[in-house]
N, C-alpha and C. Protein backbone atom coordinates (compact mmCIF):
# COMPACT_ATOMS: atom_id res chain seq x y z
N UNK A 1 0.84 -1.17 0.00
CA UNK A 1 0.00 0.00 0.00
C UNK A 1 0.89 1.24 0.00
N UNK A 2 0.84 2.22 -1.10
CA UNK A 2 1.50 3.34 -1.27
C UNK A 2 0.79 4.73 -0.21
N UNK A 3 1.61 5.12 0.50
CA UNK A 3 1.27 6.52 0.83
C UNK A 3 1.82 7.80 0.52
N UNK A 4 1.18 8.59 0.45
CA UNK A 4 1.64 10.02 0.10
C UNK A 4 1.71 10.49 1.11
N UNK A 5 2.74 11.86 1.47
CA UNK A 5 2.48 12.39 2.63
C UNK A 5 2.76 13.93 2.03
N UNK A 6 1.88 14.86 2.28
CA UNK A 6 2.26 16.14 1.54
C UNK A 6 2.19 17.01 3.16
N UNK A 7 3.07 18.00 3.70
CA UNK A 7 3.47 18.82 4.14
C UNK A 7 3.28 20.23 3.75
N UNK A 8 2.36 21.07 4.77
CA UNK A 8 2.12 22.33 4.23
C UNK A 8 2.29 23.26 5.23
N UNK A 9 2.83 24.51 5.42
CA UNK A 9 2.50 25.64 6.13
C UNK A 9 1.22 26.52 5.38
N UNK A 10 0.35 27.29 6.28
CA UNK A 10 -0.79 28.06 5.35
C UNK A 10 0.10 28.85 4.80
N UNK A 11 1.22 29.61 5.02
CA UNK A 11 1.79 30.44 4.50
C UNK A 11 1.80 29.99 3.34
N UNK A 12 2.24 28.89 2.31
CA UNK A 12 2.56 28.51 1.27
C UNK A 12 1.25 28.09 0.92
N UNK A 13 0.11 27.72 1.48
CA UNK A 13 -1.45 27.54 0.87
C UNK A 13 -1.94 28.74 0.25
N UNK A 14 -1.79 30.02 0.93
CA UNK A 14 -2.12 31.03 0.62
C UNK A 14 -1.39 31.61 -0.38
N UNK A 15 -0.46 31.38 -0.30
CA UNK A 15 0.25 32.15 -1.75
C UNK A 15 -0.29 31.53 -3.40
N UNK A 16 -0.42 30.31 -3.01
CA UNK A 16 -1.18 29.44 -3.96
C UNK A 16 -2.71 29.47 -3.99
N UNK A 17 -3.19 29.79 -2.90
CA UNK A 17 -4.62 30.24 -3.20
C UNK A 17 -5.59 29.02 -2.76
N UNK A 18 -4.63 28.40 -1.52
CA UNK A 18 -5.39 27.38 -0.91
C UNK A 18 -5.81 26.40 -2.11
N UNK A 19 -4.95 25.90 -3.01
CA UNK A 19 -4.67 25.37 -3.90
C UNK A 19 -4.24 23.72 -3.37
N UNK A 20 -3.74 23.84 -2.26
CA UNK A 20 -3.38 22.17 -1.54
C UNK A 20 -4.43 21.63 -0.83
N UNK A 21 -5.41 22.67 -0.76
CA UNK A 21 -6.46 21.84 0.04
C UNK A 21 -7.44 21.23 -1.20
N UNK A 22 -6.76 21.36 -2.34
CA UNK A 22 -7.93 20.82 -3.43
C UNK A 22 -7.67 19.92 -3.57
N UNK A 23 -8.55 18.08 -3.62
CA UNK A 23 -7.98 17.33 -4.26
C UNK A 23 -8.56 16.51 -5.40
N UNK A 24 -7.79 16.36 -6.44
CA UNK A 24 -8.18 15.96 -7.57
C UNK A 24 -8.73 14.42 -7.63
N UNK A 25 -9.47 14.14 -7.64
CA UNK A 25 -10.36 12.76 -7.03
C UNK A 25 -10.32 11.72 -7.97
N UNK A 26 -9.61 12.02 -9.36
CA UNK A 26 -9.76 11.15 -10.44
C UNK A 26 -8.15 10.59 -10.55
N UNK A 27 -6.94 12.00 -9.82
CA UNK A 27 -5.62 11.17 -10.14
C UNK A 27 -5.51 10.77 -8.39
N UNK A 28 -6.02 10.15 -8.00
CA UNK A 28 -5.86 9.42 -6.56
C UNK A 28 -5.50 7.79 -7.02
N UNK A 29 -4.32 7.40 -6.00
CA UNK A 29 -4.35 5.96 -6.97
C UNK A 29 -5.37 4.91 -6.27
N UNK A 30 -5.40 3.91 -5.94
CA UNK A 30 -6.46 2.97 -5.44
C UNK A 30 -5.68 2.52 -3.79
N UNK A 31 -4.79 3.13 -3.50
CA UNK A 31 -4.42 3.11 -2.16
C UNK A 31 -4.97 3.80 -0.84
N UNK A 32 -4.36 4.35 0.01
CA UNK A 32 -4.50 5.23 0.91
C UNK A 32 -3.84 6.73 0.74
N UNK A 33 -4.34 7.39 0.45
CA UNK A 33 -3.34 8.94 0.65
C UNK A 33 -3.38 9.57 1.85
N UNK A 34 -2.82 9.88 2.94
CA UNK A 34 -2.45 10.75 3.62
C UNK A 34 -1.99 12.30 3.07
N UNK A 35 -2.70 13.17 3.52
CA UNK A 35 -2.56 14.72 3.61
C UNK A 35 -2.08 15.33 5.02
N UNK A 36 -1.65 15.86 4.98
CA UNK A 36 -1.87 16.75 6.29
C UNK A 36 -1.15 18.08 6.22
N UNK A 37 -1.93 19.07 7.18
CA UNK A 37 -2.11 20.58 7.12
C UNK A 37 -1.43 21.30 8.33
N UNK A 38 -0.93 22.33 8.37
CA UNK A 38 -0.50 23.20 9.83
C UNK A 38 -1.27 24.27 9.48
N UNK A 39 -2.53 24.85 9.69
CA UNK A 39 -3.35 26.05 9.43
C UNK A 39 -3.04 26.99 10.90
N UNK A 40 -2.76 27.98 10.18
CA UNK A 40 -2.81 29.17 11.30
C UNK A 40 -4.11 30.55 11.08
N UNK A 41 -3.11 31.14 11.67
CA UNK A 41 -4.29 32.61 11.36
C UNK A 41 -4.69 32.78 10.23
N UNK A 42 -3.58 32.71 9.29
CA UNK A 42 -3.70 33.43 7.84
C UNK A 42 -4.92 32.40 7.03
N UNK A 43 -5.26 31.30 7.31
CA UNK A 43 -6.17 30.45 6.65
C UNK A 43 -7.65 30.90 7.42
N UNK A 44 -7.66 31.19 8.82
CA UNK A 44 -8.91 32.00 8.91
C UNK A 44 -9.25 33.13 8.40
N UNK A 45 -8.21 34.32 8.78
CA UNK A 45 -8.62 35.52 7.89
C UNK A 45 -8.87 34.88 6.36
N UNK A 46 -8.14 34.27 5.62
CA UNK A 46 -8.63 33.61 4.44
C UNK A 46 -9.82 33.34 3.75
N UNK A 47 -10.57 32.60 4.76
CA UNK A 47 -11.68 32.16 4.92
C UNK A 47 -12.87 32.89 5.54
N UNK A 48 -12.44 34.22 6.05
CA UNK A 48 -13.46 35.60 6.61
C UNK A 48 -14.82 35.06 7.46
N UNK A 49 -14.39 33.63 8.31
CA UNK A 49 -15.49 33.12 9.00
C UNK A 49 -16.34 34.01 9.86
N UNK A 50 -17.39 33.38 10.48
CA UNK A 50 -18.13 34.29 11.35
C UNK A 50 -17.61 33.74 12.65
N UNK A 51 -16.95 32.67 12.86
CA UNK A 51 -17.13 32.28 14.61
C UNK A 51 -15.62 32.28 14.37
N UNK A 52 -14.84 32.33 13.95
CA UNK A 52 -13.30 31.82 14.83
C UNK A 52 -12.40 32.69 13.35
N UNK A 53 -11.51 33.61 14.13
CA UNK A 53 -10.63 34.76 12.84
C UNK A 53 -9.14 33.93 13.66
N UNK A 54 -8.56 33.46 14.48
CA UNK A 54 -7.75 32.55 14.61
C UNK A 54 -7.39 31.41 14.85
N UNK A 55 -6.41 30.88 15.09
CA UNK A 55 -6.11 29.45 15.75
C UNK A 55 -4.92 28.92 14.94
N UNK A 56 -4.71 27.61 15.66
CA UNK A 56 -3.29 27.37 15.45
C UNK A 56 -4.06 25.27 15.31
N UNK A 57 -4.16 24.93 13.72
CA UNK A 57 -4.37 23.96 14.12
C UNK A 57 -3.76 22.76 13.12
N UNK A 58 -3.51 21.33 13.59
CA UNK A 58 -3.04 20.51 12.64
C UNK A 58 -4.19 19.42 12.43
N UNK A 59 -3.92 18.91 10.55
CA UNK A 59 -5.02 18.49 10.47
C UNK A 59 -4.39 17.46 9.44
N UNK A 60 -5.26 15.87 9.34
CA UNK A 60 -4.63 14.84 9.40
C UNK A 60 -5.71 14.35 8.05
N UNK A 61 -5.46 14.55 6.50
CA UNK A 61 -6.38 13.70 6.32
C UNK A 61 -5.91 12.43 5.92
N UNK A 62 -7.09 11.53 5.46
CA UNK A 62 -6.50 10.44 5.31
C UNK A 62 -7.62 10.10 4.21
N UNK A 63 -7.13 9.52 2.59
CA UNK A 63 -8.54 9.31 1.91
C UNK A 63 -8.24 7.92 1.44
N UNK A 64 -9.43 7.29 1.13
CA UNK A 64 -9.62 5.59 0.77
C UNK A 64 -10.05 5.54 -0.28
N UNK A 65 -9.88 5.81 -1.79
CA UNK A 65 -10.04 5.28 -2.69
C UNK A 65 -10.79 3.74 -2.32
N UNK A 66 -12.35 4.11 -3.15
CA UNK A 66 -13.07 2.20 -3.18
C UNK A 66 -13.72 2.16 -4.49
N UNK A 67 -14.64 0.97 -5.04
CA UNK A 67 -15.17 1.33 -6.18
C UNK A 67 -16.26 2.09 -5.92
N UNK A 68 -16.47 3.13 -6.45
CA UNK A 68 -17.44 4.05 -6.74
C UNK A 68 -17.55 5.24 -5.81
N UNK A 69 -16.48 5.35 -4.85
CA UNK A 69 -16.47 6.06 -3.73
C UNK A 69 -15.49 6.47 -3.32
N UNK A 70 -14.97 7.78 -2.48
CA UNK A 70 -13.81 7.96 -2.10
C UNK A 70 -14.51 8.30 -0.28
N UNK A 71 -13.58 8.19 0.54
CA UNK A 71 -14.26 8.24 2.34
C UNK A 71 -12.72 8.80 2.47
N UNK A 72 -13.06 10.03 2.91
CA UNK A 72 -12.08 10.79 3.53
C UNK A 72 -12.29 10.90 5.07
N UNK A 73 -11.55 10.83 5.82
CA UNK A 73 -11.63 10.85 7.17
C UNK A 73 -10.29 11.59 7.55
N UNK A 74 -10.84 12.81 8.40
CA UNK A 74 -10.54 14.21 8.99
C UNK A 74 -9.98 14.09 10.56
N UNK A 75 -8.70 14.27 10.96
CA UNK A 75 -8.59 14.08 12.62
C UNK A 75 -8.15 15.55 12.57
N UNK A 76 -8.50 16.68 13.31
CA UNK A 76 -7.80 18.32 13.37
C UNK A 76 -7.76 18.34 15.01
N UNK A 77 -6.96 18.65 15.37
CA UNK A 77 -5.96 19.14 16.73
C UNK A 77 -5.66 20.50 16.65
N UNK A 78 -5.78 20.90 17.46
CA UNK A 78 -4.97 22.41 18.26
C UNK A 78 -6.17 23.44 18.78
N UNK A 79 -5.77 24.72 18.87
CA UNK A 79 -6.57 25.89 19.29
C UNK A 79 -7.43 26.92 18.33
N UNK A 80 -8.11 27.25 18.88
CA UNK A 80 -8.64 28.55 17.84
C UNK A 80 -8.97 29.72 19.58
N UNK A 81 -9.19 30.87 18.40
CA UNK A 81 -9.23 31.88 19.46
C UNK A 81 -10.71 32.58 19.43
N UNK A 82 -11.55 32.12 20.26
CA UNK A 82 -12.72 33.02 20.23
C UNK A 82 -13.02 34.14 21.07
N UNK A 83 -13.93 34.73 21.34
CA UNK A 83 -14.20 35.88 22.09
C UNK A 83 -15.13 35.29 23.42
N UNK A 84 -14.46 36.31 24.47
CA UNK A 84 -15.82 34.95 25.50
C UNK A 84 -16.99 35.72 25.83
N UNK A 85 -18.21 35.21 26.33
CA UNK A 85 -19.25 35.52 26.20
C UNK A 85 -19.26 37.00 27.12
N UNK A 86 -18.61 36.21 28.40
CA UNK A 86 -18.62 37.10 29.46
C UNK A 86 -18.01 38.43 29.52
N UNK A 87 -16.72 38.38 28.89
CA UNK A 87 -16.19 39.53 29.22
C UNK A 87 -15.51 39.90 27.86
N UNK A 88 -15.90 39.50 26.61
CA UNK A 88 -15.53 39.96 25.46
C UNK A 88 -14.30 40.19 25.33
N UNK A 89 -13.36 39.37 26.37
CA UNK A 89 -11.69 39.38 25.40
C UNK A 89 -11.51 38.10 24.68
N UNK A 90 -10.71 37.97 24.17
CA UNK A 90 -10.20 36.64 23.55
C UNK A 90 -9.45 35.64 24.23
N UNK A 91 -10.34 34.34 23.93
CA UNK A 91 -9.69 33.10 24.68
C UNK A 91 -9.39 31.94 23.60
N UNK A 92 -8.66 31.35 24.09
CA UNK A 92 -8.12 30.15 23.43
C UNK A 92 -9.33 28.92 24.02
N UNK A 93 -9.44 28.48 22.61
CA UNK A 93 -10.69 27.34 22.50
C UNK A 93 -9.78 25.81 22.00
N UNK A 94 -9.52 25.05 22.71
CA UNK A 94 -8.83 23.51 22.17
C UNK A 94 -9.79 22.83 21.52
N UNK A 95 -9.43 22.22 20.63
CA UNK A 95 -10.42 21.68 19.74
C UNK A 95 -9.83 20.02 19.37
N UNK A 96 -10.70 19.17 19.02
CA UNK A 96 -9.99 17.72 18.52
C UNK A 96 -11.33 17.06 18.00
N UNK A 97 -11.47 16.69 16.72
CA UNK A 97 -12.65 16.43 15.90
C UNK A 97 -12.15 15.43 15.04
N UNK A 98 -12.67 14.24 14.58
CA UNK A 98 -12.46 13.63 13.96
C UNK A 98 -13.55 13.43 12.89
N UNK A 99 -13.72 13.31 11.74
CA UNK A 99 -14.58 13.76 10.73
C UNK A 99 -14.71 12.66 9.53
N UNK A 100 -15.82 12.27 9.27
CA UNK A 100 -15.92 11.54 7.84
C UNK A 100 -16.60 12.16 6.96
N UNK A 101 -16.16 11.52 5.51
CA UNK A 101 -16.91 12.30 4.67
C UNK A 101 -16.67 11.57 3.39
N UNK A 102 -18.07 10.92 2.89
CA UNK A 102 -17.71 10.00 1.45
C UNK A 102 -18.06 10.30 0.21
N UNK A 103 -17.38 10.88 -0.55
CA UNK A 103 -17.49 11.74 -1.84
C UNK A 103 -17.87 10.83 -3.00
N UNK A 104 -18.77 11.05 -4.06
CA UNK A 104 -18.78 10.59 -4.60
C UNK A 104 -18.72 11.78 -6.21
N UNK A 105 -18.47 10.90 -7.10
CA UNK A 105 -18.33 11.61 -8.59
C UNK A 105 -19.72 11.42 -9.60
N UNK A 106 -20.20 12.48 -9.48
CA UNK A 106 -21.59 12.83 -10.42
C UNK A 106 -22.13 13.65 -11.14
N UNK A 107 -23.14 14.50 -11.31
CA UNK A 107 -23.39 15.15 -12.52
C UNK A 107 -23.51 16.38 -12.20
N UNK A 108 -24.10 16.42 -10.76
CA UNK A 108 -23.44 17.82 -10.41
C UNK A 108 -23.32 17.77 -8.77
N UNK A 109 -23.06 19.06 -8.51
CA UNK A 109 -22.48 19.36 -6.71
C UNK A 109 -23.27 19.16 -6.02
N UNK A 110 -23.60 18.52 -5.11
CA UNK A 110 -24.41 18.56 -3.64
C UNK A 110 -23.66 17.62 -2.68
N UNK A 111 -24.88 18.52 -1.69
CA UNK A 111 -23.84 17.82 -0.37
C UNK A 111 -25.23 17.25 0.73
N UNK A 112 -25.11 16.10 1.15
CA UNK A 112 -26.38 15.45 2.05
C UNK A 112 -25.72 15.15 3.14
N UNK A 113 -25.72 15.38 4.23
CA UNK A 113 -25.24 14.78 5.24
C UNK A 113 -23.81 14.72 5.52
N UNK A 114 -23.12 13.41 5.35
CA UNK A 114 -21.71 13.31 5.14
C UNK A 114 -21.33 12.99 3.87
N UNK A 115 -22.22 12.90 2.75
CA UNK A 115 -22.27 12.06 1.42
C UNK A 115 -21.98 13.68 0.60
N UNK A 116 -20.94 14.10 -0.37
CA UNK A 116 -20.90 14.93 -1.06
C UNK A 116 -20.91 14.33 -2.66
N UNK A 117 -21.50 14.83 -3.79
CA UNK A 117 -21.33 14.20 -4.94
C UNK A 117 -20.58 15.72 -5.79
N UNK A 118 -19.21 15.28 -6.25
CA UNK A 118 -18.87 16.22 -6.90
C UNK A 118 -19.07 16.19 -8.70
N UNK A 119 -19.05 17.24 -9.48
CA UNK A 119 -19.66 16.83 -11.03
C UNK A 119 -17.66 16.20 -11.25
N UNK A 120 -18.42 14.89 -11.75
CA UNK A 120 -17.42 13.94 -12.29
C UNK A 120 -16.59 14.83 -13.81
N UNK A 121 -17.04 16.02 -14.46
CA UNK A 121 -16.02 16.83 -15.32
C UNK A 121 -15.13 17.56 -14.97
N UNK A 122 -15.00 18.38 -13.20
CA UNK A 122 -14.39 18.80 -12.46
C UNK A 122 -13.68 17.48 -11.86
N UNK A 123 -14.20 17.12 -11.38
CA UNK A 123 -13.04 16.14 -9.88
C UNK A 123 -12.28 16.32 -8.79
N UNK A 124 -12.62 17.54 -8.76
CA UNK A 124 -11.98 18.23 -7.77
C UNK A 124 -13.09 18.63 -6.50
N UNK A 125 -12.48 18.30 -5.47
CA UNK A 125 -13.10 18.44 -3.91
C UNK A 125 -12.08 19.61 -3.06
N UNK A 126 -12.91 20.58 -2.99
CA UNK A 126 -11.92 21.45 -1.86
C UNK A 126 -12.54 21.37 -0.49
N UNK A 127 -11.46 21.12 0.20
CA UNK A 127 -11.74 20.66 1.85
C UNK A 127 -11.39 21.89 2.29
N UNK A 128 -11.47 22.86 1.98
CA UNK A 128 -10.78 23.97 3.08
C UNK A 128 -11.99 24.62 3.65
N UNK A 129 -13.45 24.63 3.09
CA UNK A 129 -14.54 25.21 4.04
C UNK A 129 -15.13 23.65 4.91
N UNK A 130 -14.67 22.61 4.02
CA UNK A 130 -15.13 21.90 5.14
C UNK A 130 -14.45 21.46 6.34
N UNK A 131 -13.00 21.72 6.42
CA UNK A 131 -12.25 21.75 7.94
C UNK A 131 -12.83 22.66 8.67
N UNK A 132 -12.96 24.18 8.15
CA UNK A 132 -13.89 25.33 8.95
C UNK A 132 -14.80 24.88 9.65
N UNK A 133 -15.51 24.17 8.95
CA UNK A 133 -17.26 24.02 9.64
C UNK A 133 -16.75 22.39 10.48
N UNK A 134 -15.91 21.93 10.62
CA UNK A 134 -15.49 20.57 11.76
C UNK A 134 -15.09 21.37 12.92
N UNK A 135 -14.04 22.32 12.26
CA UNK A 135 -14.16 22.87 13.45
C UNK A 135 -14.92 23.69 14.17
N UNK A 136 -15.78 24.85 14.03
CA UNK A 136 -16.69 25.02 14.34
C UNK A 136 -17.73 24.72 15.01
N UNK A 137 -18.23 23.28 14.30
CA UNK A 137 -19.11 22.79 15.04
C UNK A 137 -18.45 21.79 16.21
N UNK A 138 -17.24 22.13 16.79
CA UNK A 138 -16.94 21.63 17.80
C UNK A 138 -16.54 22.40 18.86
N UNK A 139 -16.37 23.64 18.52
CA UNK A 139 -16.51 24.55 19.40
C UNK A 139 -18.11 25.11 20.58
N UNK A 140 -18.14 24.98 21.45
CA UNK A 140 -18.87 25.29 22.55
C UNK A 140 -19.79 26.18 22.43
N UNK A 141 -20.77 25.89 22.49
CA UNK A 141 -21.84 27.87 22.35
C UNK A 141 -21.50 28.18 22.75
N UNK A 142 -21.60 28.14 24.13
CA UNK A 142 -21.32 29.15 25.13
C UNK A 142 -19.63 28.94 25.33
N UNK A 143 -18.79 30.46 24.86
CA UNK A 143 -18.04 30.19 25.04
C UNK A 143 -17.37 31.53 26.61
N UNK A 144 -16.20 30.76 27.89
CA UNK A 144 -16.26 31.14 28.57
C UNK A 144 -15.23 31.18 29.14
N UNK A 145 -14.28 31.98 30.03
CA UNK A 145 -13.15 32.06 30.62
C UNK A 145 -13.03 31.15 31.54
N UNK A 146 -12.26 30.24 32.10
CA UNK A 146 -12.24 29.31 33.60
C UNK A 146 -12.39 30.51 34.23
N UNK A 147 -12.88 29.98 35.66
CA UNK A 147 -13.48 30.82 36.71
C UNK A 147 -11.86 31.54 36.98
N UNK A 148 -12.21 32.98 37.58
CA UNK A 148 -10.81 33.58 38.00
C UNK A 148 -10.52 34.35 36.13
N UNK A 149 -10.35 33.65 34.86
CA UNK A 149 -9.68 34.01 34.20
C UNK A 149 -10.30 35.38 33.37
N UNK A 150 -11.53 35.32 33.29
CA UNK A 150 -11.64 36.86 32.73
C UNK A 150 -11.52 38.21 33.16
N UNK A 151 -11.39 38.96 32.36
CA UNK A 151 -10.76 40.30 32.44
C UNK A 151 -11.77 40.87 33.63
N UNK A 152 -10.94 41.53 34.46
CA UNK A 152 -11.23 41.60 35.76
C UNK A 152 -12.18 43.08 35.97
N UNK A 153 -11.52 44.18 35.01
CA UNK A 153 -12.45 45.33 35.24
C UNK A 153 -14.09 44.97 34.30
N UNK A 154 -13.94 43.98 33.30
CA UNK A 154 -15.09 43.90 33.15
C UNK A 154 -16.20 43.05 33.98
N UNK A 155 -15.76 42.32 34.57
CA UNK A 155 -16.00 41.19 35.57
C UNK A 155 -16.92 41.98 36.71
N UNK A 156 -16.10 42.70 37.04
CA UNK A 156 -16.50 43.62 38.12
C UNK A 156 -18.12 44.85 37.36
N UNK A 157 -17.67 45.21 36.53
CA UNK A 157 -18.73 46.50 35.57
C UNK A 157 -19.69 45.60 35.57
N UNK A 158 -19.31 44.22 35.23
CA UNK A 158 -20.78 43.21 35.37
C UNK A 158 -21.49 43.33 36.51
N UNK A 159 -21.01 43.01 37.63
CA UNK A 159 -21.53 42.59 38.48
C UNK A 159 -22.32 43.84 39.26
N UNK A 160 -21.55 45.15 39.13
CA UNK A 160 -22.11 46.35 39.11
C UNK A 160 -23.84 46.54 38.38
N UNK A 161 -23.70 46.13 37.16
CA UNK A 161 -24.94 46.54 36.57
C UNK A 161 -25.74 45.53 36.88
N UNK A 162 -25.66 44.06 37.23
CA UNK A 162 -26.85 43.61 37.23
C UNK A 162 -27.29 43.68 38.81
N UNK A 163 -26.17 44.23 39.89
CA UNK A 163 -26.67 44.51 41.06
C UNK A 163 -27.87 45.77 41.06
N UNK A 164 -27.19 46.42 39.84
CA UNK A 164 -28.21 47.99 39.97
C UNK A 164 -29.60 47.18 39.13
N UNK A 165 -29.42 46.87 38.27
CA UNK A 165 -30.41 46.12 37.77
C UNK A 165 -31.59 45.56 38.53
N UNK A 166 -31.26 44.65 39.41
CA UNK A 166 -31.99 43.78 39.78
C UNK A 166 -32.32 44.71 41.16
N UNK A 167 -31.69 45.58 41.63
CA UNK A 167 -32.35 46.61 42.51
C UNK A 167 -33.60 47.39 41.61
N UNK A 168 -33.20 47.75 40.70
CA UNK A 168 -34.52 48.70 39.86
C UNK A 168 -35.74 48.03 39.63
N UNK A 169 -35.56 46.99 39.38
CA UNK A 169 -36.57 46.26 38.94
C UNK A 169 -37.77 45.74 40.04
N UNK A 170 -37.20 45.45 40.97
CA UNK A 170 -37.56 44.92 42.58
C UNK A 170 -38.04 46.34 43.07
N UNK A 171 -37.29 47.47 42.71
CA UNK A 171 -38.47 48.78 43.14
C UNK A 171 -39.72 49.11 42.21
N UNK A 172 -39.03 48.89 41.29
CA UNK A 172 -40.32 49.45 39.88
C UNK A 172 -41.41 48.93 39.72
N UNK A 173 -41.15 47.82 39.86
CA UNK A 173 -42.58 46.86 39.79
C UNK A 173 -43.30 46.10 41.06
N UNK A 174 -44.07 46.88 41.50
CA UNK A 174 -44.98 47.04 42.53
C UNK A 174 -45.53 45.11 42.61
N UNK A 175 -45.63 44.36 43.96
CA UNK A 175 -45.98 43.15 44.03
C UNK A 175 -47.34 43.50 44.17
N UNK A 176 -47.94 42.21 43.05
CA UNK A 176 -49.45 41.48 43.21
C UNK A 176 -49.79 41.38 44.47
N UNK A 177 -50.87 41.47 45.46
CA UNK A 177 -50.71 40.91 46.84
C UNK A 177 -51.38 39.64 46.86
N UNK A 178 -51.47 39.26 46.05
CA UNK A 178 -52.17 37.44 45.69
C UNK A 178 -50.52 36.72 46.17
N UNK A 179 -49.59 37.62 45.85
CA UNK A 179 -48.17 36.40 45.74
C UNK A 179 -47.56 36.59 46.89
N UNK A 180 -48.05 37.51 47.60
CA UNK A 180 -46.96 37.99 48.90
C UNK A 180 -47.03 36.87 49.81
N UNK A 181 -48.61 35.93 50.03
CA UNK A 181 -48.48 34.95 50.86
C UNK A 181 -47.38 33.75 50.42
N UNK A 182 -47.54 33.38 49.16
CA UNK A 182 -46.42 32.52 48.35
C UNK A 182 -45.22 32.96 48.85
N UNK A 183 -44.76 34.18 49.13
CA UNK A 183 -43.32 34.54 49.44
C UNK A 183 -43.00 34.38 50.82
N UNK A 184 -44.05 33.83 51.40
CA UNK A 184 -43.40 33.98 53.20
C UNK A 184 -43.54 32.18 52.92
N UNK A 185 -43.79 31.52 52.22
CA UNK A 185 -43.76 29.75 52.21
C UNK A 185 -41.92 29.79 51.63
N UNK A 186 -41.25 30.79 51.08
CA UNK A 186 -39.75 30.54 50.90
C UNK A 186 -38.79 30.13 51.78
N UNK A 187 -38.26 29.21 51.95
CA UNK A 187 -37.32 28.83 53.07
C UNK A 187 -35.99 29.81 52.52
């Protein structure tokens, strides 16, 4: 069984135009190919995503040539940098996703699930929005500083406003007296 192993910095993807993340699906031989990627910043700004403008990540593919099918399977490691909910600085998000995806060659582009059919006159599959969205969707909604770690004057401005907050509100709005008995049953 023959393997390939191709080696990339984004620096050299980008000059090429993210040109290595394309792969030509018709000169694949009937073996295993191994790819793999070192994406940094410059492949997010690249890519002008909405959830993640950095990170530092390595990414492992591996594709299986079968009859009538190619199954690429995706392992990506490292960080990206998001914004946290709480206190709007930037935190480092670790990420580790492992990904399938079985391409097939047809008459034209769509994508179902994990099943993509590319038009068999092209042959060409670009993986570079679909590492984006692996990673992505492995990132956390809610994203958040460990306790202690966010930025401390905002931390504090928080806790300021929803103290004033929740004072205003508790004056402003006058109690039902149907509920006042309910409030003395509070332990």
């Amino acid at each position: 069984m023959e393997k390939s192993l191709y080696l990339c910095t984004l620096n050299y993807v980008i000059m090429c135009g993210l040109e290595l993340m394309k792969v030509d699906l018709r000169g694949l031989k009937d073996e295993v190919t191994t790819l793999e990627f070192n994406l940094d910043d410059t492949y997010f700004q690249a890519l002008d995503g909405a959830d993640v403008k950095q990170g530092s990540l390595h990414v492992s593919v591996s594709i299986r040539k079968a009859t009538g099918f190619f199954e690429f399977q995706f392992h990506t490691a490292g960080v990206v940098t998001v914004i946290c909910d709480r206190c709007l600085d930037e935190m480092e998000q670790p990420v580790e996703t492992d990904n399938r995806l079985i391409v097939k060659l047809g008459s034209t582009y769509s994508e179902e699930d994990d099943l993509i059919v590319v038009p068999e006159n092209e042959g060409i599959l670009d993986m570079t929005w679909f590492i984006y969205e692996f990673v992505a969707l492995v990132i956390p909604i809610r994203h958040v500083h460990a306790p202690g770690k966010c930025n401390p004057a905002m931390t504090k401005a928080l806790e300021e406003l929803s103290a004033d907050r929740s004072s205003d509100e508790e004056s402003a709005q006058p109690t039902d007296s149907r509920w006042e008995k309910l409030k003395n049953l509070k332990i």
